[in-house]
N, C-alpha and C. Protein backbone atom coordinates (compact mmCIF):
# COMPACT_ATOMS: atom_id res chain seq x y z
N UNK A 1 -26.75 27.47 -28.67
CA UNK A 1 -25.91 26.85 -29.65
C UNK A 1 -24.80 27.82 -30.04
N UNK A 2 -23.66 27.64 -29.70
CA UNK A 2 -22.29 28.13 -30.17
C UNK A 2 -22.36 28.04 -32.03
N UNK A 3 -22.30 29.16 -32.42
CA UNK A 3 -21.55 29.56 -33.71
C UNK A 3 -20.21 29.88 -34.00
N UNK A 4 -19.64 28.72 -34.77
CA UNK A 4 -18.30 29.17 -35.05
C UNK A 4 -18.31 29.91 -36.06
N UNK A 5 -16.94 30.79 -36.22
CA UNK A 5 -16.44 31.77 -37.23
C UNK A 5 -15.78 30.81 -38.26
N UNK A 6 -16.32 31.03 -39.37
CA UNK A 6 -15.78 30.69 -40.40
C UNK A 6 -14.28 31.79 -40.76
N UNK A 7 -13.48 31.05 -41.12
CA UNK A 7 -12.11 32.12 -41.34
C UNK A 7 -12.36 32.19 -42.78
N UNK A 8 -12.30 33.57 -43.56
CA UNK A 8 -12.20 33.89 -44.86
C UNK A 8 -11.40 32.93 -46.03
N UNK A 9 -11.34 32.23 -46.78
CA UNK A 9 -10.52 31.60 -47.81
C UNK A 9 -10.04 32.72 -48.27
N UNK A 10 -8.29 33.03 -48.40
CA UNK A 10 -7.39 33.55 -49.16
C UNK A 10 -7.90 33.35 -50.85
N UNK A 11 -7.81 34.87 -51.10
CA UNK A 11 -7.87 34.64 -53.05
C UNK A 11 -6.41 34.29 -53.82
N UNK A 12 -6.93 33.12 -54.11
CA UNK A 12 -5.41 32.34 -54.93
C UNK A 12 -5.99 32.72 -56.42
N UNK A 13 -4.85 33.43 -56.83
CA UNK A 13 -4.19 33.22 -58.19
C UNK A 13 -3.74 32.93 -59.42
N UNK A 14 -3.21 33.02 -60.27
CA UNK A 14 -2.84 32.48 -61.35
C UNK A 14 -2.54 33.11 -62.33
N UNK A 15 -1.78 33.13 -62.99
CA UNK A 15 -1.20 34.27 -64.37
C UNK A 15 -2.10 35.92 -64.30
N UNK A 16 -2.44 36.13 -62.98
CA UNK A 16 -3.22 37.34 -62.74
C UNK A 16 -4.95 37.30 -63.02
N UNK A 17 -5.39 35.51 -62.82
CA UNK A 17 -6.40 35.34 -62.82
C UNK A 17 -7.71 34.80 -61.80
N UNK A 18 -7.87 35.16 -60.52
CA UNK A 18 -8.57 34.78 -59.63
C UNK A 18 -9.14 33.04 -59.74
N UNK A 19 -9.00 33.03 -59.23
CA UNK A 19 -9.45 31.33 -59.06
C UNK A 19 -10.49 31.17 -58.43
N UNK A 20 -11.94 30.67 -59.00
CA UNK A 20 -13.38 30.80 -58.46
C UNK A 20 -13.86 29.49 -58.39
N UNK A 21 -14.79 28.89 -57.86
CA UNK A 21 -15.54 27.41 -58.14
C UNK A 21 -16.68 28.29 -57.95
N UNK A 22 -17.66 28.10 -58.99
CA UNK A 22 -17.54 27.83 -60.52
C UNK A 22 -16.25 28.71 -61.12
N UNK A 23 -15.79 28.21 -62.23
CA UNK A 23 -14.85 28.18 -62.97
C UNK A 23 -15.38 30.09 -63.38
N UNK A 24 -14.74 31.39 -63.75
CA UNK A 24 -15.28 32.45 -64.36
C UNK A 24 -14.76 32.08 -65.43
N UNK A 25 -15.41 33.29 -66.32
CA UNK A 25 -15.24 33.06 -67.75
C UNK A 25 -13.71 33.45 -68.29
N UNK A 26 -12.86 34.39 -67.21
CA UNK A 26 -11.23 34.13 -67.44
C UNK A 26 -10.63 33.11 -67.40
N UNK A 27 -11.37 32.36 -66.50
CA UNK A 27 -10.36 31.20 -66.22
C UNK A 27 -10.66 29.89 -67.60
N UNK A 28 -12.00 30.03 -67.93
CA UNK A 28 -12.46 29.30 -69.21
C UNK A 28 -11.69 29.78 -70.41
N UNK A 29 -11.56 31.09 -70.55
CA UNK A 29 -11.05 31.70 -71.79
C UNK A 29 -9.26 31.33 -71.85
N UNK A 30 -9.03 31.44 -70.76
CA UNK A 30 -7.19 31.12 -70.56
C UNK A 30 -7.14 29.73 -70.75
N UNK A 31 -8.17 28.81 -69.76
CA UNK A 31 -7.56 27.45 -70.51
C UNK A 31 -7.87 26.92 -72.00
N UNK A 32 -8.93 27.25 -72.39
CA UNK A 32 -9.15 27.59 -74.25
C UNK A 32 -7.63 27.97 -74.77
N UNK A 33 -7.54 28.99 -74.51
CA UNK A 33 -6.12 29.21 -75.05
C UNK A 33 -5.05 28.75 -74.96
N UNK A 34 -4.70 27.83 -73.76
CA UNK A 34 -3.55 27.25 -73.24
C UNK A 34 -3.44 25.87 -73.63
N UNK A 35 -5.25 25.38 -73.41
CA UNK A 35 -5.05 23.88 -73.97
C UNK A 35 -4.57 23.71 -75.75
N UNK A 36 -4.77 24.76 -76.46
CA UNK A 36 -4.86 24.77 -77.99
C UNK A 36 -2.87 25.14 -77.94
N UNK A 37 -2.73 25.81 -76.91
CA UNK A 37 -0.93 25.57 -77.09
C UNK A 37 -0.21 24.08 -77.08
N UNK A 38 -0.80 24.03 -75.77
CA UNK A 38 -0.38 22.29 -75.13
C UNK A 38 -0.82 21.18 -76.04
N UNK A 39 -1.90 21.36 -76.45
CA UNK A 39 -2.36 20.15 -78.10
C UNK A 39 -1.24 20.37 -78.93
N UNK A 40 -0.46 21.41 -79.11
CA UNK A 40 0.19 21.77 -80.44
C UNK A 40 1.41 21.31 -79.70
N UNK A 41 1.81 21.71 -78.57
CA UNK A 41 3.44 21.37 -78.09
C UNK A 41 3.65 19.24 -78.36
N UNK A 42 2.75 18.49 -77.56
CA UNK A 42 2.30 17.61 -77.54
C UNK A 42 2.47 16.92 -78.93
N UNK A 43 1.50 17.56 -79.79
CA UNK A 43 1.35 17.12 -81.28
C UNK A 43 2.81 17.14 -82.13
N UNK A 44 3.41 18.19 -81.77
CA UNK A 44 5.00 18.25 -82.24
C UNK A 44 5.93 17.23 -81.40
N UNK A 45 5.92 17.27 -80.63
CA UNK A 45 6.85 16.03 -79.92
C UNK A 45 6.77 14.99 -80.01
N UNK A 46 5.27 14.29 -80.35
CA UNK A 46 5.07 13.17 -80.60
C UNK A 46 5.39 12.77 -82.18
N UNK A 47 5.24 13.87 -83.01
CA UNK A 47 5.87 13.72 -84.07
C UNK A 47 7.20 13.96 -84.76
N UNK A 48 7.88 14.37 -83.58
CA UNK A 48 9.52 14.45 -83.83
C UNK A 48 9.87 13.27 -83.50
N UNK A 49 9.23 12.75 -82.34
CA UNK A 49 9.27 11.29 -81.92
C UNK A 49 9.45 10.07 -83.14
N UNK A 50 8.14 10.43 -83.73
CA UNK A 50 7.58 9.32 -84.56
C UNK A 50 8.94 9.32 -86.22
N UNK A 51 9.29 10.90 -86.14
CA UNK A 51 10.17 11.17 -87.37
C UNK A 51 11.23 11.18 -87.37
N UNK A 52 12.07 10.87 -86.02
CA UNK A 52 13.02 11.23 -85.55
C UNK A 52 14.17 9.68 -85.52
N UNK A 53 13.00 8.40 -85.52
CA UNK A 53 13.29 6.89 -85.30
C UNK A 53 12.98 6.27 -86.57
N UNK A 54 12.90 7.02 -87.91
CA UNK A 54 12.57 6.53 -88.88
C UNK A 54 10.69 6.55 -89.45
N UNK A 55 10.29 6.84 -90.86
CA UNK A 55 9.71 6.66 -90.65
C UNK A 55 8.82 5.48 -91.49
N UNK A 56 7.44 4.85 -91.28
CA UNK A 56 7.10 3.63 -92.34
C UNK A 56 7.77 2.50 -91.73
N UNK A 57 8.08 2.56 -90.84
CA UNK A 57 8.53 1.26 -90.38
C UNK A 57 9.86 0.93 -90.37
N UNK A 58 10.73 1.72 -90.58
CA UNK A 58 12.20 1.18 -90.85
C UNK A 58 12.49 0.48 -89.55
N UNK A 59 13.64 -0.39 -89.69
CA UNK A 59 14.31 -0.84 -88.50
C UNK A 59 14.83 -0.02 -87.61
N UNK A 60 15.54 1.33 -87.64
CA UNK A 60 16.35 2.09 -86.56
C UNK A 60 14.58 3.08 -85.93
N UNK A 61 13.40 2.72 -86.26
CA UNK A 61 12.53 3.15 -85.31
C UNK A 61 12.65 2.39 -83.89
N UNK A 62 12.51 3.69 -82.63
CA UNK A 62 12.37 2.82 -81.47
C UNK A 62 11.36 2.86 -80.86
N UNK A 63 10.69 1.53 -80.99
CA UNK A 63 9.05 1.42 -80.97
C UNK A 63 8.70 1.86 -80.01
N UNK A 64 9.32 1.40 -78.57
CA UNK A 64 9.48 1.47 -77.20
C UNK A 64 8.29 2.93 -77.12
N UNK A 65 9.90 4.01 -76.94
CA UNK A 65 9.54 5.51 -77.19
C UNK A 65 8.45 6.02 -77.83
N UNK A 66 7.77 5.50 -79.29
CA UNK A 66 6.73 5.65 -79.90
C UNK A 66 5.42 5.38 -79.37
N UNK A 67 5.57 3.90 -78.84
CA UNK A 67 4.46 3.46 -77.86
C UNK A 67 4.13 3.42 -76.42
N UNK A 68 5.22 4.15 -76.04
CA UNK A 68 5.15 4.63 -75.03
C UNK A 68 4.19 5.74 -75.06
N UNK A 69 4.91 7.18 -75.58
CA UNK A 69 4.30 8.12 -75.57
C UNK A 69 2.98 8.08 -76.02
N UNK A 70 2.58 7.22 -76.83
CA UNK A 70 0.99 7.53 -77.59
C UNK A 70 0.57 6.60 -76.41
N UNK A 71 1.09 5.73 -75.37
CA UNK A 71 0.32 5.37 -73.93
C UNK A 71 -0.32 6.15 -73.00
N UNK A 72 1.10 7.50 -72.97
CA UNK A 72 0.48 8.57 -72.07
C UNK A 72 -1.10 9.74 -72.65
N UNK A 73 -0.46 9.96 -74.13
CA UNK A 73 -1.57 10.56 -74.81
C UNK A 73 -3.03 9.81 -74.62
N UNK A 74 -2.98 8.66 -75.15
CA UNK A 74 -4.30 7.79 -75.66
C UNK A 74 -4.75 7.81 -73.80
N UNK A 75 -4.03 7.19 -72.85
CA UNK A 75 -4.37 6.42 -71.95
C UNK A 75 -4.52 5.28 -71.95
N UNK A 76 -4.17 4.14 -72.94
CA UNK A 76 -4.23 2.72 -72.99
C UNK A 76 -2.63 2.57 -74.00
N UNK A 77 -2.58 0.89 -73.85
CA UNK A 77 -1.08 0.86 -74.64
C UNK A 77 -2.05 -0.04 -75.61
N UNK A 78 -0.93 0.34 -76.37
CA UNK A 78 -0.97 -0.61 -77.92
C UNK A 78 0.09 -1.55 -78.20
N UNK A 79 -1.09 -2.71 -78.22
CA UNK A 79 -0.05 -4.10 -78.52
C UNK A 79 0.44 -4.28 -80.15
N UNK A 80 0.80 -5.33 -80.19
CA UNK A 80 1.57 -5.84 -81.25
C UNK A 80 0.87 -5.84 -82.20
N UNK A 81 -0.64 -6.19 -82.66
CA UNK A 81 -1.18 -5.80 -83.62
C UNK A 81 -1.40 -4.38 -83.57
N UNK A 82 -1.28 -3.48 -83.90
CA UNK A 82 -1.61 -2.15 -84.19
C UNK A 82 -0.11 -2.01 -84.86
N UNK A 83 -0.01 -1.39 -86.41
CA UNK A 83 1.22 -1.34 -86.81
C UNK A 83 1.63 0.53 -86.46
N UNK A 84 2.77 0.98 -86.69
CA UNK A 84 2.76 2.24 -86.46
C UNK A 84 2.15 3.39 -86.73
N UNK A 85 1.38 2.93 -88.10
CA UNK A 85 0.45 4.22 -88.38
C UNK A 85 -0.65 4.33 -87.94
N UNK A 86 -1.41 2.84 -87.75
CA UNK A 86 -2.39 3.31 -87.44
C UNK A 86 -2.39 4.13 -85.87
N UNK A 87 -1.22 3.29 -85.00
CA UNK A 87 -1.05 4.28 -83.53
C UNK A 87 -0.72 5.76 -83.64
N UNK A 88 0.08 5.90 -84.93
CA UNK A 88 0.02 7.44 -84.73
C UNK A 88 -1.51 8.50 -85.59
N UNK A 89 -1.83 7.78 -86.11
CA UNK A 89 -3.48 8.17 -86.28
C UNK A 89 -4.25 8.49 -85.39
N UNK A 90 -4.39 6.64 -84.44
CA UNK A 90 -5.70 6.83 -83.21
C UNK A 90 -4.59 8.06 -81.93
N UNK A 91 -3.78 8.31 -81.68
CA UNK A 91 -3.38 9.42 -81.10
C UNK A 91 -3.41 10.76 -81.65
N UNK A 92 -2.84 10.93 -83.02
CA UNK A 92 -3.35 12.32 -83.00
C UNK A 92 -5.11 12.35 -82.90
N UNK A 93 -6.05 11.52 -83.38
CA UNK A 93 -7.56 11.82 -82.99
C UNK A 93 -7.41 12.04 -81.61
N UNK A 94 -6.99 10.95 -80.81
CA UNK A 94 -7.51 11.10 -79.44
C UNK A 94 -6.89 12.55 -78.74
N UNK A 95 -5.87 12.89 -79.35
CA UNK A 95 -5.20 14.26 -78.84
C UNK A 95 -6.28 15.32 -79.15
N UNK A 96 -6.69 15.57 -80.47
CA UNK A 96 -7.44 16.03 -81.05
C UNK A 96 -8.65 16.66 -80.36
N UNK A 97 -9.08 15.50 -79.53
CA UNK A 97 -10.68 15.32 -78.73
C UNK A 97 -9.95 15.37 -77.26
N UNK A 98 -9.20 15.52 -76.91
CA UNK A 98 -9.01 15.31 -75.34
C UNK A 98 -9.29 16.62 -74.37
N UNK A 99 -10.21 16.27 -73.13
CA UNK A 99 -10.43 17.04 -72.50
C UNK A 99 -9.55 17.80 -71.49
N UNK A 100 -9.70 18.87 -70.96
CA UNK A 100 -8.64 19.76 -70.07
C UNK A 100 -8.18 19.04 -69.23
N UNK A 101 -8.86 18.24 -68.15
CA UNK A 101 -8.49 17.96 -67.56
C UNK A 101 -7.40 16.32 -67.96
N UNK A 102 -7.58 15.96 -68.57
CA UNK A 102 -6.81 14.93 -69.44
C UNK A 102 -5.41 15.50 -69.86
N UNK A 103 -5.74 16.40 -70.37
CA UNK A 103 -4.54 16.88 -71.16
C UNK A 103 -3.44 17.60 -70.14
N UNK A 104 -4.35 17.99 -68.66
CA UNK A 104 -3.43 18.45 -67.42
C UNK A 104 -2.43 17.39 -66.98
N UNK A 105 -3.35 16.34 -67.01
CA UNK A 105 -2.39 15.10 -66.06
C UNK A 105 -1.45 14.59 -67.45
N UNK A 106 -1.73 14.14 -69.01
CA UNK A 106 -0.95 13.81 -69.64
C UNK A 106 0.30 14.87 -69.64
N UNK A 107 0.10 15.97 -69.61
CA UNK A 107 1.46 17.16 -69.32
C UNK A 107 2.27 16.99 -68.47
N UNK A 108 1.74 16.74 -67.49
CA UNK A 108 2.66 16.17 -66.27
C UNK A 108 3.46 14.85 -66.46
N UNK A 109 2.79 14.03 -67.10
CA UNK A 109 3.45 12.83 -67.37
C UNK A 109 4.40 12.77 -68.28
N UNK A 110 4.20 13.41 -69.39
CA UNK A 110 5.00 13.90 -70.74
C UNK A 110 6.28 14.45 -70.01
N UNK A 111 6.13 15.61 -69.36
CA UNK A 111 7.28 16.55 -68.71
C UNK A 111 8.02 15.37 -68.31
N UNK A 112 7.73 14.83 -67.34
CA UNK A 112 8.17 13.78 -66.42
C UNK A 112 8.94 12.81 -67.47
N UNK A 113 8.70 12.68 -68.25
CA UNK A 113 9.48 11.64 -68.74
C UNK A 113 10.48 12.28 -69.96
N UNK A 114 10.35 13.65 -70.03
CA UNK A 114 11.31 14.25 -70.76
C UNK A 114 10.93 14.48 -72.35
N UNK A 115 9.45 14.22 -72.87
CA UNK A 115 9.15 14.18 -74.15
C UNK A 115 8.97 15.74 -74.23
N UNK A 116 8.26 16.50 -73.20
CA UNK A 116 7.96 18.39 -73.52
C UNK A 116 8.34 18.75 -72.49
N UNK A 117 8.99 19.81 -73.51
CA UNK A 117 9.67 20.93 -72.01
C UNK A 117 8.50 21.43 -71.27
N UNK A 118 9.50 22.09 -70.26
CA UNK A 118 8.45 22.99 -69.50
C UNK A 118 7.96 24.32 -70.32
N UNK A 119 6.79 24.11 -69.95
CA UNK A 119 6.35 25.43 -70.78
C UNK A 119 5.91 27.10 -69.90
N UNK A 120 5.06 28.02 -70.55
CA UNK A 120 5.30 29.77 -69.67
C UNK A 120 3.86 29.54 -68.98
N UNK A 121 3.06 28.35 -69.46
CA UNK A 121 1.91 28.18 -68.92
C UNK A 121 1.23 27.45 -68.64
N UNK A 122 0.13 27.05 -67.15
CA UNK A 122 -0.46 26.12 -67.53
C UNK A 122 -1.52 25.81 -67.64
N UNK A 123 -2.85 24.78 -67.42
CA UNK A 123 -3.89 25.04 -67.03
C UNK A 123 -4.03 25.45 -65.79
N UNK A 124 -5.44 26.24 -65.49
CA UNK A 124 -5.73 26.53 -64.04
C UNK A 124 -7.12 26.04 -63.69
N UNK A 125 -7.49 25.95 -62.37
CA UNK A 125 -8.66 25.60 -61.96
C UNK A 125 -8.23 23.41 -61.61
N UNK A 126 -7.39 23.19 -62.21
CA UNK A 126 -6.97 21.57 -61.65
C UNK A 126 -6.11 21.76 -60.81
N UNK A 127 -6.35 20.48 -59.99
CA UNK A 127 -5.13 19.96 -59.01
C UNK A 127 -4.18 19.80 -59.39
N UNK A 128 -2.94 20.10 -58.93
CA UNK A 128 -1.58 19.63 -59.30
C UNK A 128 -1.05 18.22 -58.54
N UNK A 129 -0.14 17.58 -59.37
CA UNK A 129 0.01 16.30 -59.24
C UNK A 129 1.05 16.50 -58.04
N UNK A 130 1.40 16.23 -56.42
CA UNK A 130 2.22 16.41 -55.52
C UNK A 130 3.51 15.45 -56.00
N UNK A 131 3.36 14.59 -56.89
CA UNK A 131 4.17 13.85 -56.66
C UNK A 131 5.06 13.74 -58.25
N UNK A 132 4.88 14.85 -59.05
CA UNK A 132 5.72 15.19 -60.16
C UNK A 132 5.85 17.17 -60.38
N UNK A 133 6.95 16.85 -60.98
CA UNK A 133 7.37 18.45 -61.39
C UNK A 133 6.38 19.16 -62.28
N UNK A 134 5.44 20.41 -61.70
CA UNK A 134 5.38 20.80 -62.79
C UNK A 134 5.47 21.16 -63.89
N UNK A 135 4.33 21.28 -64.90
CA UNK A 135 5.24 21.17 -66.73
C UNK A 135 4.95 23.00 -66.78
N UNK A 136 5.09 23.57 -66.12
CA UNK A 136 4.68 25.19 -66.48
C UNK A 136 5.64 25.55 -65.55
N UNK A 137 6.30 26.62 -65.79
CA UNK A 137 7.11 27.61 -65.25
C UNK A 137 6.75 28.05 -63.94
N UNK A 138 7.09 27.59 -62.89
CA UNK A 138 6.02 28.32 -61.46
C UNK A 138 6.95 29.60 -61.10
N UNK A 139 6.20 30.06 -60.95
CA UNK A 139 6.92 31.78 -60.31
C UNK A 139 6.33 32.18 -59.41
């Protein structure tokens, strides 16, 4: 029976952090830290959003933009019954509680549509989306 050679996997990277499956405890400790940035970048945009179109309901709010974005956050849209506060409530909770990997792909989507800049960092240990710009600075 012929044994093939396995060829070595290259050690990939990241803000000077090895990339392992299982996850090491750098790579746990950096996205701890990164996701608690990205909750906060997120949490501000959606509320410049929300403050930016009026707020309480005035007429020059543009719902569109409002319910849009708390689509990408939440992951579901909100219809016509839900008035504006309570959508910006059940989003900041759901922001609140959202897991890493959630909050990877909502970043991408956010970037993509121009609500958060790119930021110096991102998560590591997820796939990147081939088919949008990353929201982190690649170098």
């Amino acid at each position: 029976m012929l044994k093939v050679k396995r060829s070595k996997k290259t050690k990939t990277s990241m803000y000077g952090i090895e990339i392992t499956k299982p996850w090491s405890k750098e790579m746990y400790a950096h996205n701890e830290r990164t996701e608690d940035h990205l909750k906060d970048q997120i949490k501000a945009a959606f509320q410049k959003t929300y403050k930016s179109y009026g707020i309480h309901g005035s007429l020059a709010m543009d719902e569109s933009s409002l319910r849009d974005m708390a689509n990408e956050i939440a992951g579901y849209k909100y219809g016509e019954g839900f008035d504006i506060q309570d959508i910006v409530e059940e989003v900041l909770k759901n922001l609140e509680q959202m897991p890493g990997f959630q909050l990877h792909e909502t970043m991408y989507y956010l970037h993509h549509k121009g609500y958060v800049k790119t930021q110096a960092m991102g998560l590591i240990g997820y796939q990147p989306d081939p088919h949008l710009v990353p929201y982190w600075e690649v170098k």
